[in-house]
C-alpha atoms as a PDB file:
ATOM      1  CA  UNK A   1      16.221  14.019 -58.956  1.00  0.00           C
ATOM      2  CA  UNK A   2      15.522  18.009 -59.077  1.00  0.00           C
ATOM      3  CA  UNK A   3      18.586  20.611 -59.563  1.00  0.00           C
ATOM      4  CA  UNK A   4      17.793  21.332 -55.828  1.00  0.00           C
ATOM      5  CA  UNK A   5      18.998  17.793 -54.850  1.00  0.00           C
ATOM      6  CA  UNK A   6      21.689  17.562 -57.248  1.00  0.00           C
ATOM      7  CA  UNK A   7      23.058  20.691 -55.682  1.00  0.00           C
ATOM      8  CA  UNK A   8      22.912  19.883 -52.339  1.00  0.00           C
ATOM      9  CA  UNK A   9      23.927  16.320 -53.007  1.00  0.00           C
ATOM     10  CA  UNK A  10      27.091  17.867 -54.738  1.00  0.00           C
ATOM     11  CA  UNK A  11      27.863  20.179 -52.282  1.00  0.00           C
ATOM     12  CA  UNK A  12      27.826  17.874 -49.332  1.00  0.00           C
ATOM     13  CA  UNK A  13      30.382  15.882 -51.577  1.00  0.00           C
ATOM     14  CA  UNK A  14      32.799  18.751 -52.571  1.00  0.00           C
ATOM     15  CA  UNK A  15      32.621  19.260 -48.465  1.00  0.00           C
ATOM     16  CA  UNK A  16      33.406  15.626 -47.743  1.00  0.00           C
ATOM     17  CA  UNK A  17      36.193  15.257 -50.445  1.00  0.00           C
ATOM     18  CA  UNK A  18      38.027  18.587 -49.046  1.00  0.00           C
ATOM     19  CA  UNK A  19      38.114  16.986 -45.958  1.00  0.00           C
ATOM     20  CA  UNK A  20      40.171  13.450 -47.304  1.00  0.00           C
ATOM     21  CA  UNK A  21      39.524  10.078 -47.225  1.00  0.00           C
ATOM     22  CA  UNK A  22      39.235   8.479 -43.555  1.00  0.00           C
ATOM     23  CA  UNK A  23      36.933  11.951 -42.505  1.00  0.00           C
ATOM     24  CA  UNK A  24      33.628  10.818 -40.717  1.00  0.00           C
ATOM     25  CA  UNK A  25      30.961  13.165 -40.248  1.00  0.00           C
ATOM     26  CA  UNK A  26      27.518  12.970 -39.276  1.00  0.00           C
ATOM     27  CA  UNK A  27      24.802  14.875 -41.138  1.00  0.00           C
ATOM     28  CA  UNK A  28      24.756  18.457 -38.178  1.00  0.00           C
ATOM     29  CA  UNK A  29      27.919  18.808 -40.301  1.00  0.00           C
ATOM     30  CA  UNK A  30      25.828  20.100 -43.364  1.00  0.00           C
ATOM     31  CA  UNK A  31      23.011  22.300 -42.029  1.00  0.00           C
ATOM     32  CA  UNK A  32      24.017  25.053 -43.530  1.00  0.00           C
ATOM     33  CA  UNK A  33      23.628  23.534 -46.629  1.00  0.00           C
ATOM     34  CA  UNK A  34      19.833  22.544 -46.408  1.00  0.00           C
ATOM     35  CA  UNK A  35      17.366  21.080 -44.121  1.00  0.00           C
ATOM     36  CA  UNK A  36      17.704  17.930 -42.053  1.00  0.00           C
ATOM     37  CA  UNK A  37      15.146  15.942 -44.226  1.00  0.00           C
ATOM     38  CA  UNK A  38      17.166  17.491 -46.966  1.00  0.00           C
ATOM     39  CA  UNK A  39      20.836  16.894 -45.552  1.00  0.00           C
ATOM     40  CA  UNK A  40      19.629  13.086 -44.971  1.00  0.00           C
ATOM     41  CA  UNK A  41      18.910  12.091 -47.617  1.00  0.00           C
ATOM     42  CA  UNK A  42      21.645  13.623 -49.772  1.00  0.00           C
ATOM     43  CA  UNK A  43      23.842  11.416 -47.439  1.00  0.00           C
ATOM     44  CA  UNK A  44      21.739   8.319 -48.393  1.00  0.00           C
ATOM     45  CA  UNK A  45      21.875   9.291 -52.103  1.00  0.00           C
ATOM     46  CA  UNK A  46      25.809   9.537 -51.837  1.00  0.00           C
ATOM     47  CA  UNK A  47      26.068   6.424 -49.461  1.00  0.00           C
ATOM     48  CA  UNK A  48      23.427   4.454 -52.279  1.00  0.00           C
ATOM     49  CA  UNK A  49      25.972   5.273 -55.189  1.00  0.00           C
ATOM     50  CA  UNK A  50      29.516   4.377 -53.527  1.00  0.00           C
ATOM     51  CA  UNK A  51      30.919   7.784 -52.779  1.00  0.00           C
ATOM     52  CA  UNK A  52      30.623   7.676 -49.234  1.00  0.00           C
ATOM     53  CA  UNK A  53      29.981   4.569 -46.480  1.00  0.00           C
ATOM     54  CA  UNK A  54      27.095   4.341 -44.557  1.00  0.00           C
ATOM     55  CA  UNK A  55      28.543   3.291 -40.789  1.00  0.00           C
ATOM     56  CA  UNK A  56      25.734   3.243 -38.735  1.00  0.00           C
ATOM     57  CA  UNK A  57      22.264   5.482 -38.205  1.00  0.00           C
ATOM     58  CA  UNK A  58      23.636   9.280 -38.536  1.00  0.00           C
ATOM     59  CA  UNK A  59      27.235   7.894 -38.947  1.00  0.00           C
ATOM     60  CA  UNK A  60      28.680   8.436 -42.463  1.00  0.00           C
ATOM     61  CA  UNK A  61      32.564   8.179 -43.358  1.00  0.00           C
ATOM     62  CA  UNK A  62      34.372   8.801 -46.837  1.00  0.00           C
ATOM     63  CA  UNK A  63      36.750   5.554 -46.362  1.00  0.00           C
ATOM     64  CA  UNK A  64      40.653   4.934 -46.966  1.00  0.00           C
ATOM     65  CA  UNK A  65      41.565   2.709 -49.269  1.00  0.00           C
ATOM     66  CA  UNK A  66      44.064   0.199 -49.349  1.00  0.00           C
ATOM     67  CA  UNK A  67      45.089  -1.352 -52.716  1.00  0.00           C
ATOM     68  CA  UNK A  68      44.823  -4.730 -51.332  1.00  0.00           C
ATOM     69  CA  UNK A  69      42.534  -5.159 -48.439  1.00  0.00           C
ATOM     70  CA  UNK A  70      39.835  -2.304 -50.377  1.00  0.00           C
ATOM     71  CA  UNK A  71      38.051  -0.273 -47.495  1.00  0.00           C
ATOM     72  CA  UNK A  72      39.397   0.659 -43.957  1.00  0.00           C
ATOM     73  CA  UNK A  73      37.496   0.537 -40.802  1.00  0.00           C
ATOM     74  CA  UNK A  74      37.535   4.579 -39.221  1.00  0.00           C
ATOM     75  CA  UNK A  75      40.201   5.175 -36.573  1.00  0.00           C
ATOM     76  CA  UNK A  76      37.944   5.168 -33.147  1.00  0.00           C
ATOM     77  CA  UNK A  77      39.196   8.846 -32.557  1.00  0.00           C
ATOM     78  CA  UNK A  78      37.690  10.166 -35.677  1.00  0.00           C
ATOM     79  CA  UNK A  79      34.306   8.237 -34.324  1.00  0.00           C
ATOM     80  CA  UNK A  80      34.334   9.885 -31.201  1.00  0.00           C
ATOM     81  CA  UNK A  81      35.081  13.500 -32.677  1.00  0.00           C
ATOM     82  CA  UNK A  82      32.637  13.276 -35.076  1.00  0.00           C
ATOM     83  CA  UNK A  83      29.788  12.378 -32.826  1.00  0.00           C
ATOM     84  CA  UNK A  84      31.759  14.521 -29.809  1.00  0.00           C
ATOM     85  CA  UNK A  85      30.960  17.730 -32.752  1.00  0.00           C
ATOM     86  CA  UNK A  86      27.329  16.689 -33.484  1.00  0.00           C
ATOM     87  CA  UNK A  87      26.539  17.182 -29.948  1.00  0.00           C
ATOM     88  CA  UNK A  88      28.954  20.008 -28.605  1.00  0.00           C
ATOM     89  CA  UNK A  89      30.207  17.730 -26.122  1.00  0.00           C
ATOM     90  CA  UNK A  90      34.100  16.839 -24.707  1.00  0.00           C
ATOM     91  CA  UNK A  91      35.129  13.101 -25.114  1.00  0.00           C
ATOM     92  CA  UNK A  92      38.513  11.391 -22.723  1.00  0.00           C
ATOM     93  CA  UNK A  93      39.966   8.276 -23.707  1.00  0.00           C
ATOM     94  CA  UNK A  94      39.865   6.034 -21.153  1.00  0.00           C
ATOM     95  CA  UNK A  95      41.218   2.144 -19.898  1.00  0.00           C
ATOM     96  CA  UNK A  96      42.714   0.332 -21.985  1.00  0.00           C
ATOM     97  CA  UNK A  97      42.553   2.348 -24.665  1.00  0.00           C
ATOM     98  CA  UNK A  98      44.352   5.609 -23.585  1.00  0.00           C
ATOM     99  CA  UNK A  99      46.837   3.109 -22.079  1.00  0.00           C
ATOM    100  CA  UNK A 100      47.365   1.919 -25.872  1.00  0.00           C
ATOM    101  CA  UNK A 101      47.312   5.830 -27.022  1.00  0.00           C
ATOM    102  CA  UNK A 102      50.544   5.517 -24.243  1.00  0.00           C
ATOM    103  CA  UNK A 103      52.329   2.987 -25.803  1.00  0.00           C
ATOM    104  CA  UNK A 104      51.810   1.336 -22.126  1.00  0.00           C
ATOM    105  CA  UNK A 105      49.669  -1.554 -23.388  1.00  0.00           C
ATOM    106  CA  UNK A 106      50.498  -3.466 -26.537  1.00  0.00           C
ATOM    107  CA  UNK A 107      47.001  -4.596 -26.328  1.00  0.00           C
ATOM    108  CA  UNK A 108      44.904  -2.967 -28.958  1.00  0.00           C
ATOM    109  CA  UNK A 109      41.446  -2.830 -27.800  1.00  0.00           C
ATOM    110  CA  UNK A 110      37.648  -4.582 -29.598  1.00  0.00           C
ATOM    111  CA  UNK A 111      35.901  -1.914 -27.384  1.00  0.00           C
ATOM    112  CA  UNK A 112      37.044   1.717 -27.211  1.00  0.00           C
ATOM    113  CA  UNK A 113      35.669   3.600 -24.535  1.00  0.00           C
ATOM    114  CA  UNK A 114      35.574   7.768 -23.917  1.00  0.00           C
ATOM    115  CA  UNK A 115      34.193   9.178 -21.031  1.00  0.00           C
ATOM    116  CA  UNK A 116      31.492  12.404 -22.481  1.00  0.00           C
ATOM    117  CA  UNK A 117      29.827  15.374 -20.926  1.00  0.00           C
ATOM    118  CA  UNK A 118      27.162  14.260 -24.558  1.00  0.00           C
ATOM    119  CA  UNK A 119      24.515  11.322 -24.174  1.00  0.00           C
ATOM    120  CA  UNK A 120      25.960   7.624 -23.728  1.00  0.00           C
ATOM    121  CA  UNK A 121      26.128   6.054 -27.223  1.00  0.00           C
ATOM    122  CA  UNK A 122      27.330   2.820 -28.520  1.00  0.00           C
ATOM    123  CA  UNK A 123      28.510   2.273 -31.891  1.00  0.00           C
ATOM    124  CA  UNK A 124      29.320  -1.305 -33.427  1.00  0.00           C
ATOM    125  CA  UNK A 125      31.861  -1.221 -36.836  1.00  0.00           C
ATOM    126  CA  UNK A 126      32.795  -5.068 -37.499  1.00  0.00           C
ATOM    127  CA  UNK A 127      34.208  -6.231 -34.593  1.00  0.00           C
ATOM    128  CA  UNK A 128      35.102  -3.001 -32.623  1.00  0.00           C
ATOM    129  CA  UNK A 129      32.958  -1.476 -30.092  1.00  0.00           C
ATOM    130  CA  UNK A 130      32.997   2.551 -29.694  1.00  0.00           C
ATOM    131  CA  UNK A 131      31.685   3.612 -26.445  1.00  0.00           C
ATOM    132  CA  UNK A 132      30.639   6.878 -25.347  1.00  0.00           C
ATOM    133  CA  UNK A 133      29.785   6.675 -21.415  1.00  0.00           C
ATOM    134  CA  UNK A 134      28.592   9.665 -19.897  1.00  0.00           C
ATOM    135  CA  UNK A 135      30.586  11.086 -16.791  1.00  0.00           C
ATOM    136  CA  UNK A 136      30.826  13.500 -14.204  1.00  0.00           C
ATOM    137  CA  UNK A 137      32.479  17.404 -14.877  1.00  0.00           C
ATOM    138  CA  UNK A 138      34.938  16.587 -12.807  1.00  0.00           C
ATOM    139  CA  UNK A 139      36.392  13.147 -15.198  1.00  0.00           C
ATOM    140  CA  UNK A 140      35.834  15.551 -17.918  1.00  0.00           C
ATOM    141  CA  UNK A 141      37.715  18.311 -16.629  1.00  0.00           C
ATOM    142  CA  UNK A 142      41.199  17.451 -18.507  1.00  0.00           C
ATOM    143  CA  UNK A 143      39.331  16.268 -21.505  1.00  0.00           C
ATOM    144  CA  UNK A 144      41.744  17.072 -24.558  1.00  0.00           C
ATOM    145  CA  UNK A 145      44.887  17.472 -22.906  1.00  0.00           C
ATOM    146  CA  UNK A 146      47.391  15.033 -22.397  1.00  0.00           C
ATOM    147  CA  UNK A 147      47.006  14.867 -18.513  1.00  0.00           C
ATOM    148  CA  UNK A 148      43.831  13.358 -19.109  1.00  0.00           C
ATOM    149  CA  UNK A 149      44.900  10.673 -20.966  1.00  0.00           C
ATOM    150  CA  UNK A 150      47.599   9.638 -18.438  1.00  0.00           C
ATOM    151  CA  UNK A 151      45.163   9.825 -15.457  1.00  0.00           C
ATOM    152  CA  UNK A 152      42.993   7.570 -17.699  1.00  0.00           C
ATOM    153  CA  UNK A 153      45.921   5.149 -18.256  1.00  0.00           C
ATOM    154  CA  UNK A 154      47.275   5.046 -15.008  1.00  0.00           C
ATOM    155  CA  UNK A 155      43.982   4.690 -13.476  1.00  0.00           C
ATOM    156  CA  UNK A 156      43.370   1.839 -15.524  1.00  0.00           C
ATOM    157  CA  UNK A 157      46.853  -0.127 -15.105  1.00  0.00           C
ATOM    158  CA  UNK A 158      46.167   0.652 -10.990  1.00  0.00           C
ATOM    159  CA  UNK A 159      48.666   1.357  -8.705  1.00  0.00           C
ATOM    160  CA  UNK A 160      50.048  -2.204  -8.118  1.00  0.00           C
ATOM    161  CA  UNK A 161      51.101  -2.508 -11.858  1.00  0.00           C
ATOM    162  CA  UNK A 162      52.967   0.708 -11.947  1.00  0.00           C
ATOM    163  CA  UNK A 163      56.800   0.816 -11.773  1.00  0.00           C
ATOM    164  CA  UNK A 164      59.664   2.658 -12.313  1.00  0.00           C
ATOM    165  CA  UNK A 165      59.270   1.279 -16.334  1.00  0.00           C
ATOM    166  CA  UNK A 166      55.750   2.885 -16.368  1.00  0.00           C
ATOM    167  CA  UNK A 167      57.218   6.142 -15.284  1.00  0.00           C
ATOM    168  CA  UNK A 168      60.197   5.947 -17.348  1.00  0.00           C
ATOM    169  CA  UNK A 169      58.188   5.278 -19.944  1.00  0.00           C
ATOM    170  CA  UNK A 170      56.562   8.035 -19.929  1.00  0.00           C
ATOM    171  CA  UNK A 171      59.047  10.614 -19.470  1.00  0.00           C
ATOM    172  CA  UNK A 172      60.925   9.614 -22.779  1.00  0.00           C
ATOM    173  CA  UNK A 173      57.000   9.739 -24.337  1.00  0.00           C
ATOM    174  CA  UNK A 174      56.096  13.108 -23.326  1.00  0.00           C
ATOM    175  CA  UNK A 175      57.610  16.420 -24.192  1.00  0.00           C
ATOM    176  CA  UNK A 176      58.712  19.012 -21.910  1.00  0.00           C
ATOM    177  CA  UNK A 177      55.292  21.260 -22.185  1.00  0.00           C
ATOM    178  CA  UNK A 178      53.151  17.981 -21.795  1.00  0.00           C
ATOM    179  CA  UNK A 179      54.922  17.309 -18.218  1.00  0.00           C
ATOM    180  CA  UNK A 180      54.524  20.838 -17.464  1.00  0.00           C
ATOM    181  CA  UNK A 181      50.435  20.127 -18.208  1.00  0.00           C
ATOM    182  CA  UNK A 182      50.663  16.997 -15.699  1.00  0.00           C
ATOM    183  CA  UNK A 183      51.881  19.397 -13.088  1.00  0.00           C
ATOM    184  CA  UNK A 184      49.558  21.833 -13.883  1.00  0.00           C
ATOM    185  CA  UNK A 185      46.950  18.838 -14.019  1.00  0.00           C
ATOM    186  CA  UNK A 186      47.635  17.300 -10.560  1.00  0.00           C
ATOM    187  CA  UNK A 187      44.494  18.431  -8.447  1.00  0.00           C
ATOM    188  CA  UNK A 188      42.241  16.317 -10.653  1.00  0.00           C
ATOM    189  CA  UNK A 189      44.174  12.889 -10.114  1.00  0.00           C
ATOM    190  CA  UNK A 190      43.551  10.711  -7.318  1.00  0.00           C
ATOM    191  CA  UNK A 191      46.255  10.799  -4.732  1.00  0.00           C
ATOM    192  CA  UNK A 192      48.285   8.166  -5.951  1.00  0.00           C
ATOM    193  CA  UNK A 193      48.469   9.062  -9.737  1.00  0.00           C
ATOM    194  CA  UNK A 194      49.320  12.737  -8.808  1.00  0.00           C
ATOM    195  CA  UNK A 195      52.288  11.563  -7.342  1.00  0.00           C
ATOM    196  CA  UNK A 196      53.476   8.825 -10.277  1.00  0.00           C
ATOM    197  CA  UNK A 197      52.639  12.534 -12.291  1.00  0.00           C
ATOM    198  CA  UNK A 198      55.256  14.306 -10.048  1.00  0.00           C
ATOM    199  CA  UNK A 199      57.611  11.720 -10.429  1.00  0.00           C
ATOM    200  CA  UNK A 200      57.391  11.556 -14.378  1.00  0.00           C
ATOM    201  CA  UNK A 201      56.899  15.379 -14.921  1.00  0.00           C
ATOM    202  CA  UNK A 202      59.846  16.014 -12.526  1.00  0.00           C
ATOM    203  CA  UNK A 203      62.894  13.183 -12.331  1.00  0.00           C
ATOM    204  CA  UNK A 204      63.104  11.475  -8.677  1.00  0.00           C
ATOM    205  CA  UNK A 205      59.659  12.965  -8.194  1.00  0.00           C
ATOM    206  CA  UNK A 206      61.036  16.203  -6.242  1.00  0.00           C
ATOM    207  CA  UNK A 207      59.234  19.592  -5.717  1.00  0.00           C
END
């Protein structure tokens, strides 16, 4: 291997490591260090010798460790961001998932799904499923805030399965600026979730 390769193959690392273990990255990440063909296959010389984990074509993470069970799977989130960056595009949690986020569902999800503004993509890691599914602007349009993540949940538990629990819930769960942002978020909910907003952003659901 040239000095040019050892550079860029050390660089990319120095990058990696600065970020901590548990970072996932995909190679857009490290144009700026060299070219594409170059940038690829630093990544497969690093994955090749153990200091980072190949996860799936373009789809690199530098793993956490735990002393007994040896490498993590990725949190789903830092999935989704990573291939959210490589393509400039917004990402929502959605079903069961953002209900989880919640603390509404105990059930922890085998397939993660975001809505994206980006290309649909699937990605498989062991026995969880990471969906991207591509969606209209207007799904997209509280993408990031908390708001979003409600609507998601609440759209997913449907309005037959929530109570006075769900909102009470989450009005000990979110702070006082993150009700203000359901308020502010109302005109993108459907009907019925802008008013189980009202009623958790404002007690008794009053004007």
């Amino acid at each position: 291997m040239g000095k040019h390769a050892q550079s860029i193959d050390q660089s990319i690392l120095r990058r990696i490591r600065s970020k901590g273990r548990g970072a996932v990255f995909t190679p857009a990440e490290f144009l700026d260090l060299g070219s594409r063909a170059a940038v690829d296959k630093a990544l497969s010389r690093n994955a090749h010798s153990g200091a980072i984990r190949k996860l799936a074509r373009g789809l690199y993470d530098l793993p956490r460790i735990d002393a007994d069970l040896g490498p993590l799977s990725p949190h789903a989130d830092d999935v989704a961001r990573a291939l959210a960056a490589r393509d400039a595009a917004r990402i929502q949690p959605t079903g069961s998932y953002a209900a989880n986020l919640l603390g509404l569902t105990t059930q922890v999800p085998v397939k993660v799904v975001y809505l994206t503004d980006g290309g649909s993509r699937r990605v498989t890691l062991g026995r969880l499923q990471i969906v991207l599914r591509e969606t209209t602007p207007r799904q997209l349009a509280t993408a990031g805030r908390v708001s979003g993540t409600v609507i998601q949940a609440l759209r997913w538990l449907g309005k037959r399965h929530v109570d006075n629990a769900t909102v009470a819930h989450l009005r000990r769960k979110l702070s006082a600026d993150e009700k203000r942002q359901l308020l502010a978020d109302l005109r993108y909910a459907p009907d019925w979730v802008a008013e189980v907003l009202r009623r958790v952003a404002r007690p008794g659901g009053k004007s």
